[in-house]
N, C-alpha and C. Protein backbone atom coordinates (compact mmCIF):
# COMPACT_ATOMS: atom_id res chain seq x y z
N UNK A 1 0.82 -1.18 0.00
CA UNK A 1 0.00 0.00 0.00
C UNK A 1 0.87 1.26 0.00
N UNK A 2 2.16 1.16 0.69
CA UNK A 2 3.04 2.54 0.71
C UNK A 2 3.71 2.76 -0.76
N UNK A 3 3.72 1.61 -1.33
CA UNK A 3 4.44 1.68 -2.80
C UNK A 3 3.34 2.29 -3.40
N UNK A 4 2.45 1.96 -3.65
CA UNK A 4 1.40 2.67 -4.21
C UNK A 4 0.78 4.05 -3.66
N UNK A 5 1.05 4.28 -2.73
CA UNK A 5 1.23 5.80 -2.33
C UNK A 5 1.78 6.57 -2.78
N UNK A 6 3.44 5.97 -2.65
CA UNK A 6 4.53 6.49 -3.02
C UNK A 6 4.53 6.56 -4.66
N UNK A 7 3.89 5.81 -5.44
CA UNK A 7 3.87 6.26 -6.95
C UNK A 7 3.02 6.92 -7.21
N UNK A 8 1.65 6.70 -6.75
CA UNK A 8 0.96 8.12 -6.89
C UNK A 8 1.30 9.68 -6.68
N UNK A 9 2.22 9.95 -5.74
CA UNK A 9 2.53 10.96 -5.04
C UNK A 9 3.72 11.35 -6.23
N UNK A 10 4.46 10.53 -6.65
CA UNK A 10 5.83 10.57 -7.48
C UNK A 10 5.01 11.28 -9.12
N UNK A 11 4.18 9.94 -9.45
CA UNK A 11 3.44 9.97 -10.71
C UNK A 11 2.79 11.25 -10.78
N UNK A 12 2.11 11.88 -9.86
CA UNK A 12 1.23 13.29 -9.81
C UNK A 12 2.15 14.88 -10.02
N UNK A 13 3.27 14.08 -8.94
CA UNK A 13 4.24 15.60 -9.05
C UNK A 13 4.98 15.63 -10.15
N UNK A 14 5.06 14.37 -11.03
CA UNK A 14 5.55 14.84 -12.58
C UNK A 14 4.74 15.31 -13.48
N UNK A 15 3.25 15.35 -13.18
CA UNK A 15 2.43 15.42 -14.21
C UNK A 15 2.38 17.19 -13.91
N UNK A 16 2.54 17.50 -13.10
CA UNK A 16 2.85 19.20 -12.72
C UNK A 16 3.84 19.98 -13.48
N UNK A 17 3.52 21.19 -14.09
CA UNK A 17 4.77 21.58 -15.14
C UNK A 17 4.76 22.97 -14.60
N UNK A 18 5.86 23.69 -15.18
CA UNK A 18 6.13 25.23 -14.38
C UNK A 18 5.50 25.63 -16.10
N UNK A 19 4.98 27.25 -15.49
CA UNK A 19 4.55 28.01 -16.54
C UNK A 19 5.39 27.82 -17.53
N UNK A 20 4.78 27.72 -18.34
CA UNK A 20 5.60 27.63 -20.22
C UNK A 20 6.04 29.18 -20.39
N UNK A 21 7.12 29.35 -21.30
CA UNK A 21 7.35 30.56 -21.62
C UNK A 21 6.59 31.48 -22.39
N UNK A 22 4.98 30.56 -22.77
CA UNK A 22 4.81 31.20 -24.01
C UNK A 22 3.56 31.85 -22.54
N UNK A 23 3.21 31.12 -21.25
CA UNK A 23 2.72 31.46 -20.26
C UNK A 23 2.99 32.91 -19.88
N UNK A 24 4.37 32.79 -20.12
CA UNK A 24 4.58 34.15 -19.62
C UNK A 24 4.75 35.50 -20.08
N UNK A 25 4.82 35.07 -21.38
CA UNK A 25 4.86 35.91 -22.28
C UNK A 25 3.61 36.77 -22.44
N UNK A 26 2.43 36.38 -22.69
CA UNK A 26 1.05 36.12 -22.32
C UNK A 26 0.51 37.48 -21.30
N UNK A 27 1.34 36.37 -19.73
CA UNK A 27 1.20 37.82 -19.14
C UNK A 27 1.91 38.52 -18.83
N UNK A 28 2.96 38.75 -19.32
CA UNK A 28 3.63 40.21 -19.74
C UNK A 28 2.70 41.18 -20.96
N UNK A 29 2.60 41.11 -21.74
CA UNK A 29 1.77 41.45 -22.57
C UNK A 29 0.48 41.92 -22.28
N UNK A 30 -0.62 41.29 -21.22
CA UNK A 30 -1.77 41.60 -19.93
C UNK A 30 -1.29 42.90 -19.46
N UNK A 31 -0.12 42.56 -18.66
CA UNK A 31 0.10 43.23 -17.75
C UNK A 31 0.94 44.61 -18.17
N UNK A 32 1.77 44.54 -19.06
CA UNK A 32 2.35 45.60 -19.61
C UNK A 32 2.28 46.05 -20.64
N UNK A 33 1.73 45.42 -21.73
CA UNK A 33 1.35 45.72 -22.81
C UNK A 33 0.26 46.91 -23.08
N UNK A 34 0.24 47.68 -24.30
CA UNK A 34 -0.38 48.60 -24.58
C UNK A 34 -1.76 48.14 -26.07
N UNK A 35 -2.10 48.08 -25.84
CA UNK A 35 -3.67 47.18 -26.61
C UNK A 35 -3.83 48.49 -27.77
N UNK A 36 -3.93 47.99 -28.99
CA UNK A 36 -4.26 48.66 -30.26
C UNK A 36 -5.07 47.80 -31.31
N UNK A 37 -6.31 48.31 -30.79
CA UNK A 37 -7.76 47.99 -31.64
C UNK A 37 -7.32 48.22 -32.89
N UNK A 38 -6.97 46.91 -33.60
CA UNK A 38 -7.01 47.15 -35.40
C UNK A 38 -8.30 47.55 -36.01
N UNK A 39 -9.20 46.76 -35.44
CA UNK A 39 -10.74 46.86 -36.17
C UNK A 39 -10.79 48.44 -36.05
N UNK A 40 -10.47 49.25 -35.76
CA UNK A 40 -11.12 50.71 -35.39
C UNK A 40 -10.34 51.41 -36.69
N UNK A 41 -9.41 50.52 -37.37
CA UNK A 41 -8.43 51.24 -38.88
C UNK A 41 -9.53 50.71 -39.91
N UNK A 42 -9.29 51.75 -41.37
CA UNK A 42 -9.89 51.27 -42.29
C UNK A 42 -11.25 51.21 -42.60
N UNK A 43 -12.21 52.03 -41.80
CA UNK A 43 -13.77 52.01 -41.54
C UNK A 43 -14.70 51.62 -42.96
N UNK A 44 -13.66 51.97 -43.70
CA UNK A 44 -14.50 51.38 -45.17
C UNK A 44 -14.38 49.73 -45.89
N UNK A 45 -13.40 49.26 -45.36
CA UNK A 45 -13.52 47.54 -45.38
C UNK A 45 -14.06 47.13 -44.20
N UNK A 46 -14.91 46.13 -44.69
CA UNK A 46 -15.46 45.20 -43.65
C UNK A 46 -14.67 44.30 -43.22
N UNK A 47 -14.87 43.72 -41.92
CA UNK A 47 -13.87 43.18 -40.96
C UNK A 47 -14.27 41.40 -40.89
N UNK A 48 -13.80 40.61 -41.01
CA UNK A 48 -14.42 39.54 -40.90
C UNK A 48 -13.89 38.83 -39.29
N UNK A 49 -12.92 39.40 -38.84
CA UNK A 49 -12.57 39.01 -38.05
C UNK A 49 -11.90 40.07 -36.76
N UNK A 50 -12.07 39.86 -35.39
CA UNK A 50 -11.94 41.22 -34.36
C UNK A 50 -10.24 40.30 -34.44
N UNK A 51 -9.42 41.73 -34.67
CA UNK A 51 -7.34 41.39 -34.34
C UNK A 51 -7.22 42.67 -33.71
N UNK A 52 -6.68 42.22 -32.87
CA UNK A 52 -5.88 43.12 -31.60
C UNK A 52 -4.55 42.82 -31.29
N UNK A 53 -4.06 44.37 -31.22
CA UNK A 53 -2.25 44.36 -31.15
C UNK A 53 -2.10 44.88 -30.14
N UNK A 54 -1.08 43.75 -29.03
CA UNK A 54 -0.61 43.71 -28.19
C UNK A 54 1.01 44.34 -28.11
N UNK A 55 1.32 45.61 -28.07
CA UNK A 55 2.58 46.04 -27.88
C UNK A 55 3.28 46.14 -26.49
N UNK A 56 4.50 45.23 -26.13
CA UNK A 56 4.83 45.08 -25.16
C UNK A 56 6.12 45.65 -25.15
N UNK A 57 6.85 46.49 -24.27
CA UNK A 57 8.35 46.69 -24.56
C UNK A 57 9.11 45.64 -23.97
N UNK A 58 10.31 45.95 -24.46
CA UNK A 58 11.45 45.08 -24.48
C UNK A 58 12.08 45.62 -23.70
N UNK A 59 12.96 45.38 -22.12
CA UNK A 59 13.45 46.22 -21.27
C UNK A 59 15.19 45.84 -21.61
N UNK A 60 15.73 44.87 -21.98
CA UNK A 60 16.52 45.13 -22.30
C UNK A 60 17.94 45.51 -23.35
N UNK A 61 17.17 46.84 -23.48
CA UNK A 61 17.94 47.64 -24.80
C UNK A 61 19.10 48.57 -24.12
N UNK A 62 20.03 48.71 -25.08
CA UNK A 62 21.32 49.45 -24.47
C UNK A 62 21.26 50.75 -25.80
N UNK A 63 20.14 50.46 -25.98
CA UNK A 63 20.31 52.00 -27.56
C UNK A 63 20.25 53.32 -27.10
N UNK A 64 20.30 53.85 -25.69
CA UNK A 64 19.95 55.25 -25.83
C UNK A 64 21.13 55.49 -25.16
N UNK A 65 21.71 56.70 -25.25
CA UNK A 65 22.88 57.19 -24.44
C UNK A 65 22.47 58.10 -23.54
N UNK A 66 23.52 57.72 -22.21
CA UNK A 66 23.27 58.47 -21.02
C UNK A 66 21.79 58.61 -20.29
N UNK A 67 21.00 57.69 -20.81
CA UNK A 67 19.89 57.28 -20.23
C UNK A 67 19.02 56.29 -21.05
N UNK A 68 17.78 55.83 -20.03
CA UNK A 68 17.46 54.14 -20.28
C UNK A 68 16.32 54.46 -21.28
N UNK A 69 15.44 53.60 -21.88
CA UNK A 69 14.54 54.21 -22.57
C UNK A 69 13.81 52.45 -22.83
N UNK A 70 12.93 52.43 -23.53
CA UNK A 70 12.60 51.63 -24.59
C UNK A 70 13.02 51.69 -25.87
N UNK A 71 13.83 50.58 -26.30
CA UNK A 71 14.42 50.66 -27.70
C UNK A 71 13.73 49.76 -28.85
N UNK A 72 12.94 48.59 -28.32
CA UNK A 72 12.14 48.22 -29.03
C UNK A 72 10.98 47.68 -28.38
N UNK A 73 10.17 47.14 -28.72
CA UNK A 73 9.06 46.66 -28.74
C UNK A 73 8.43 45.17 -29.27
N UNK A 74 8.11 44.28 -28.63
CA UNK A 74 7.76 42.99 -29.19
C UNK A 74 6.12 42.47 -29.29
N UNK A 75 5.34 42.12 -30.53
CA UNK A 75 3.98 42.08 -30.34
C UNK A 75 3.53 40.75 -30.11
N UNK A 76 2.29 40.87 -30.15
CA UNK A 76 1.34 40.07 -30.14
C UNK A 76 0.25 40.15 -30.58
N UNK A 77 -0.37 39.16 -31.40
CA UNK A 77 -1.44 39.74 -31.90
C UNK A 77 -2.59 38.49 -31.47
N UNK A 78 -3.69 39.20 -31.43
CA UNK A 78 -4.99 38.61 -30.81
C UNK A 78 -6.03 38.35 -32.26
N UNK A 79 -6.54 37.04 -32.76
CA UNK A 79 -7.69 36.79 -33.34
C UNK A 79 -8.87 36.16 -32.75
N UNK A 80 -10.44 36.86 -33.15
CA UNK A 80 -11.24 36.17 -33.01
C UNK A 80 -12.38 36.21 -34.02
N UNK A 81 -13.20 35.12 -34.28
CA UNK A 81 -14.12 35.30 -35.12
C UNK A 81 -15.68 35.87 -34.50
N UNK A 82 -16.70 35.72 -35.20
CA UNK A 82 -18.05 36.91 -34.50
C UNK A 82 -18.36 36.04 -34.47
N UNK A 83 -18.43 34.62 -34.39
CA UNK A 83 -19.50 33.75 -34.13
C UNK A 83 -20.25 33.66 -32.42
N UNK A 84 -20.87 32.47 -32.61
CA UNK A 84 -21.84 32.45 -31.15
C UNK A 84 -20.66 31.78 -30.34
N UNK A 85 -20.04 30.67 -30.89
CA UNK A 85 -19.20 30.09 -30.49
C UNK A 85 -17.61 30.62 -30.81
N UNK A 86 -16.82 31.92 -30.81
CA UNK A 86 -16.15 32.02 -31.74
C UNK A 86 -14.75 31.92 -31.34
N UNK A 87 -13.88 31.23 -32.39
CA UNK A 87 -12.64 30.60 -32.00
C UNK A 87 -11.58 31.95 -31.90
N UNK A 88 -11.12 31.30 -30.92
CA UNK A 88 -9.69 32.52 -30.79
C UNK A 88 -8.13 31.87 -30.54
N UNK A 89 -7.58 32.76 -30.90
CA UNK A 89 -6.30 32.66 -30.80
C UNK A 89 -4.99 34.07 -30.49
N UNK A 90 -4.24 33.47 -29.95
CA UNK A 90 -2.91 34.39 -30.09
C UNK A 90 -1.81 34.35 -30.64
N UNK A 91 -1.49 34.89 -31.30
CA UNK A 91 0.34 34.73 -32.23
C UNK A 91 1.19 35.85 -31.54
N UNK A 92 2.17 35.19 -31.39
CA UNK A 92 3.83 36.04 -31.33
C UNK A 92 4.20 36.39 -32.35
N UNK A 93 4.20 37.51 -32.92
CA UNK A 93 4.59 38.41 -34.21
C UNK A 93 6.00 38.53 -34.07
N UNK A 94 6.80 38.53 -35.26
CA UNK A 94 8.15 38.54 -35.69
C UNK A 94 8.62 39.27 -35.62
N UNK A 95 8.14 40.45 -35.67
CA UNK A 95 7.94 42.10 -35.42
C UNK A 95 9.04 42.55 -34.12
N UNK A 96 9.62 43.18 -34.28
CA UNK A 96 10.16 43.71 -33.17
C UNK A 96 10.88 45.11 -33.66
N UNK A 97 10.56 45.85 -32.56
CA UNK A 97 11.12 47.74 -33.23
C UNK A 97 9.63 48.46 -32.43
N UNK A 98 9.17 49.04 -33.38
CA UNK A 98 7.75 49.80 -33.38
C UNK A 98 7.25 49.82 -34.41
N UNK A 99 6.10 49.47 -34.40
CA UNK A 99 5.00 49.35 -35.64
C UNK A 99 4.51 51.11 -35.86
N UNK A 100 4.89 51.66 -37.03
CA UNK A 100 4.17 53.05 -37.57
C UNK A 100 3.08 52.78 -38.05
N UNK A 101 2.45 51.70 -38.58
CA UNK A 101 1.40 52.32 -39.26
C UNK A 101 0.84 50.31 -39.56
N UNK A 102 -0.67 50.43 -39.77
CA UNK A 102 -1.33 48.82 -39.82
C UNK A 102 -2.35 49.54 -40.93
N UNK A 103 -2.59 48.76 -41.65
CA UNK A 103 -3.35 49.29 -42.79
C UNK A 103 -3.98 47.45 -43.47
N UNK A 104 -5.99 47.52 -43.45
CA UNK A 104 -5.84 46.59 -43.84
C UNK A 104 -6.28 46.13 -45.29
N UNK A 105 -6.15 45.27 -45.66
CA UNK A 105 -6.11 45.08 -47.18
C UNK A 105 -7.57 44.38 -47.74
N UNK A 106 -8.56 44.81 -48.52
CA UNK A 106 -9.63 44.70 -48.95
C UNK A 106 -9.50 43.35 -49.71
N UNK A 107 -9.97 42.42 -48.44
CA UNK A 107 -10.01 40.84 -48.78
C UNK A 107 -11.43 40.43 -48.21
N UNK A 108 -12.44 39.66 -49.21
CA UNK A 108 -13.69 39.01 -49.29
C UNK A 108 -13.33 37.34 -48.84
N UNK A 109 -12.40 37.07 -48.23
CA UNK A 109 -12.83 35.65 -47.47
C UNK A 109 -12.87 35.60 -46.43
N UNK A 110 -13.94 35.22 -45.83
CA UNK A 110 -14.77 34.65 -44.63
C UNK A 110 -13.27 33.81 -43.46
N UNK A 111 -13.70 34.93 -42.45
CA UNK A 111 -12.68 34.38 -41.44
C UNK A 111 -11.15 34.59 -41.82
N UNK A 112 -10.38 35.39 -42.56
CA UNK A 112 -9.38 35.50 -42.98
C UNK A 112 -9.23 37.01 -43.10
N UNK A 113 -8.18 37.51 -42.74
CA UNK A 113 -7.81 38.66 -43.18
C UNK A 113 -6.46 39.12 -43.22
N UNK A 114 -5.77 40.46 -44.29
CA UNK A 114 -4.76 40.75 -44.10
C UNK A 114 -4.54 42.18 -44.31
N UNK A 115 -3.47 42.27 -42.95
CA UNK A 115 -3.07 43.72 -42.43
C UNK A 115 -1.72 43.77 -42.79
N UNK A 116 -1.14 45.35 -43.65
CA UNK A 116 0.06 45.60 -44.14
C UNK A 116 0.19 46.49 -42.89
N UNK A 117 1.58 46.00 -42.48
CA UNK A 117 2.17 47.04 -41.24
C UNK A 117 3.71 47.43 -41.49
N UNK A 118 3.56 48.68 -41.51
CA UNK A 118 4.91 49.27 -41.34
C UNK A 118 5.30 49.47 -40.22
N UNK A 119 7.33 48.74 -39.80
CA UNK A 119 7.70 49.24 -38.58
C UNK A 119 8.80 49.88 -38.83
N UNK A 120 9.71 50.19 -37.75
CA UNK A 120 10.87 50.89 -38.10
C UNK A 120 11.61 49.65 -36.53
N UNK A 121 12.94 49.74 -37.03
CA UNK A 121 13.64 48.71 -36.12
C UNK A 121 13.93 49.13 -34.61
N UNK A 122 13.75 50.61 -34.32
CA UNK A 122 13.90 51.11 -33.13
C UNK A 122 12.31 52.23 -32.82
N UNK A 123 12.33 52.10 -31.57
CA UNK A 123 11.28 53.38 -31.59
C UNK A 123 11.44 54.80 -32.09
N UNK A 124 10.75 55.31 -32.04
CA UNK A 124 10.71 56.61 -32.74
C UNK A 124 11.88 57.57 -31.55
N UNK A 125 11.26 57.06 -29.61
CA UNK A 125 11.94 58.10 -28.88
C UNK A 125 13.63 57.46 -29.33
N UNK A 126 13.98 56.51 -29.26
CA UNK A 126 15.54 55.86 -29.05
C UNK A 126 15.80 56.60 -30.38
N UNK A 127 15.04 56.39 -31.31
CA UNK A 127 16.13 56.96 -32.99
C UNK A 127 16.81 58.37 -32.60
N UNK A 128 15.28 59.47 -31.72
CA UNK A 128 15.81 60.66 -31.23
C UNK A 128 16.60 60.95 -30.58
N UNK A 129 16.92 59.93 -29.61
CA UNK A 129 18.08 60.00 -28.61
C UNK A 129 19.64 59.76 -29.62
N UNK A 130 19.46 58.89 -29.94
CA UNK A 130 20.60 57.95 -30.58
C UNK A 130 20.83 58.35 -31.62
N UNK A 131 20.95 59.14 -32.69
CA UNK A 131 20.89 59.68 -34.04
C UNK A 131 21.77 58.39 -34.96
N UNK A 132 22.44 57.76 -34.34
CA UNK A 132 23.48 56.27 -34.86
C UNK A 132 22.40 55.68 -35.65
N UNK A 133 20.90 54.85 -34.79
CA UNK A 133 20.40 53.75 -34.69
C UNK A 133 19.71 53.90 -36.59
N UNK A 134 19.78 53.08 -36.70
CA UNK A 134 19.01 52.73 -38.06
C UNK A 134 17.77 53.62 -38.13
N UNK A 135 17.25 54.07 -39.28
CA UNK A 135 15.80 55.01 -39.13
C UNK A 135 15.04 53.94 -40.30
N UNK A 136 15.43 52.95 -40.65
CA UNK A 136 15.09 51.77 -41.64
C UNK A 136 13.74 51.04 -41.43
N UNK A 137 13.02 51.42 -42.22
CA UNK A 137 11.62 50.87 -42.19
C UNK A 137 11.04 49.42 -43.01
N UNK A 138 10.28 48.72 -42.59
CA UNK A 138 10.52 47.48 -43.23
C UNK A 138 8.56 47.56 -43.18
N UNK A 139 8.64 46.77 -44.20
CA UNK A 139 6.79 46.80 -44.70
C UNK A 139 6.55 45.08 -44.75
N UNK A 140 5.66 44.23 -44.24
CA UNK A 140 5.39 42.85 -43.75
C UNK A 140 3.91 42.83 -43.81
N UNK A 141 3.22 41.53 -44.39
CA UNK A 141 1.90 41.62 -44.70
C UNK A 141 1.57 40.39 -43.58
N UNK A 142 0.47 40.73 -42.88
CA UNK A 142 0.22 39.59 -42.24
C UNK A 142 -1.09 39.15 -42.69
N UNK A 143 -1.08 37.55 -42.71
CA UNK A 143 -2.24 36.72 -43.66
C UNK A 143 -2.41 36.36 -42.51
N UNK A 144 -3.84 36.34 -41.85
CA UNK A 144 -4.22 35.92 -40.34
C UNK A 144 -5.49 34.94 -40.47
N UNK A 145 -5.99 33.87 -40.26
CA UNK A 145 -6.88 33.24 -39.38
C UNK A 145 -6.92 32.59 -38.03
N UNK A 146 -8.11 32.35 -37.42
CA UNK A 146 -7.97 31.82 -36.09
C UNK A 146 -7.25 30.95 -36.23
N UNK A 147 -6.82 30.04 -37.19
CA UNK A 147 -5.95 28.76 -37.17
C UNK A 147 -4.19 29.11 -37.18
N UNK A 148 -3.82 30.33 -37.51
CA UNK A 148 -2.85 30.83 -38.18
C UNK A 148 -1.98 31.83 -38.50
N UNK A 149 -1.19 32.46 -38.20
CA UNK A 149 -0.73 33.94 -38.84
C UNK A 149 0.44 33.40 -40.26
N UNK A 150 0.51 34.03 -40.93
CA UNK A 150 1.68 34.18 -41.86
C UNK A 150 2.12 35.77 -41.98
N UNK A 151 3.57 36.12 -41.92
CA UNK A 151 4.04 37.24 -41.62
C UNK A 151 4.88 36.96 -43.36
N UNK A 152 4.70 37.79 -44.19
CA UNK A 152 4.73 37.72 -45.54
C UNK A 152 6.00 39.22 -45.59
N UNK A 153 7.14 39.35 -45.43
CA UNK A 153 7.84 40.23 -45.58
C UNK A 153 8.04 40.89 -46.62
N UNK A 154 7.63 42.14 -47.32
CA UNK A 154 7.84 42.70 -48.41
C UNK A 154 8.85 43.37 -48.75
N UNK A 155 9.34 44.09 -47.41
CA UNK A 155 10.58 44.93 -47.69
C UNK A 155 11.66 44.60 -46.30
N UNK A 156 12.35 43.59 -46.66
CA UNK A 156 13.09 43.59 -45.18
C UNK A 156 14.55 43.07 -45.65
């Protein structure tokens, strides 16, 4: 009976896992992140699907001189569909810098959509500080369903 205690007790505390990284990522992003309603861009295409951008900074950057700053930024992006039941998801975007500008692209399939976003590789305050840092802008199409993101790079 103690052996069988003793493997239950053994067997249970392996089945226990520490937060995943993608756990924590998650809530960093909750908790520090700055939320940018895509649906609210573009009022003249219809939306088939609610995407929300999660901008979180990155604390450790060494780009500004003689003081600390945010130098880039890492996203996340949120899908869901309008259904009664409707599926959602989250992606880790490739993205890192600051996003200038999300613009989305006049597409007719159901549950699918795609947003052209321009970023630049540093924030706007670090480029000001830093006059060195790259001012290089890169343009990336993202093809999104609840099942999926594809980050389609146009200019990088």
């Amino acid at each position: 009976m103690k052996f069988i205690i003793l493997f239950l007790i053994f067997f249970l505390s392996a089945c226990t896992t520490s937060p995943s990284n993608d756990s924590y990522h998650l809530k960093e992003a909750m908790a520090y992140g700055t939320l940018i309603e895509l649906n609210d861009r573009n009022n003249d295409i219809e939306k088939n699907l609610l995407v929300r951008l999660y901008q979180v900074p990155i604390n450790n950057g060494d780009c500004f001189i003689e003081t600390h700053g945010v130098c880039k930024y890492q996203y996340y992006i949120s899908v869901s569909t309008f259904d009664e039941y409707p599926e959602v998801n989250v992606f880790k975007l490739g993205v890192y810098g600051e996003i200038i500008s999300a613009k989305w692209m006049n597409v007719k399939e159901y549950d699918y959509a795609e947003i052209e976003i321009v970023y630049s590789q540093f924030t706007k305050e670090a480029i000001q500080n830093n006059k060195a840092l790259s001012t290089t802008k890169f343009r990336t199409l993202l093809k999104i369903s609840p099942e999926n993101i594809i980050e389609q790079c146009k200019t990088c």
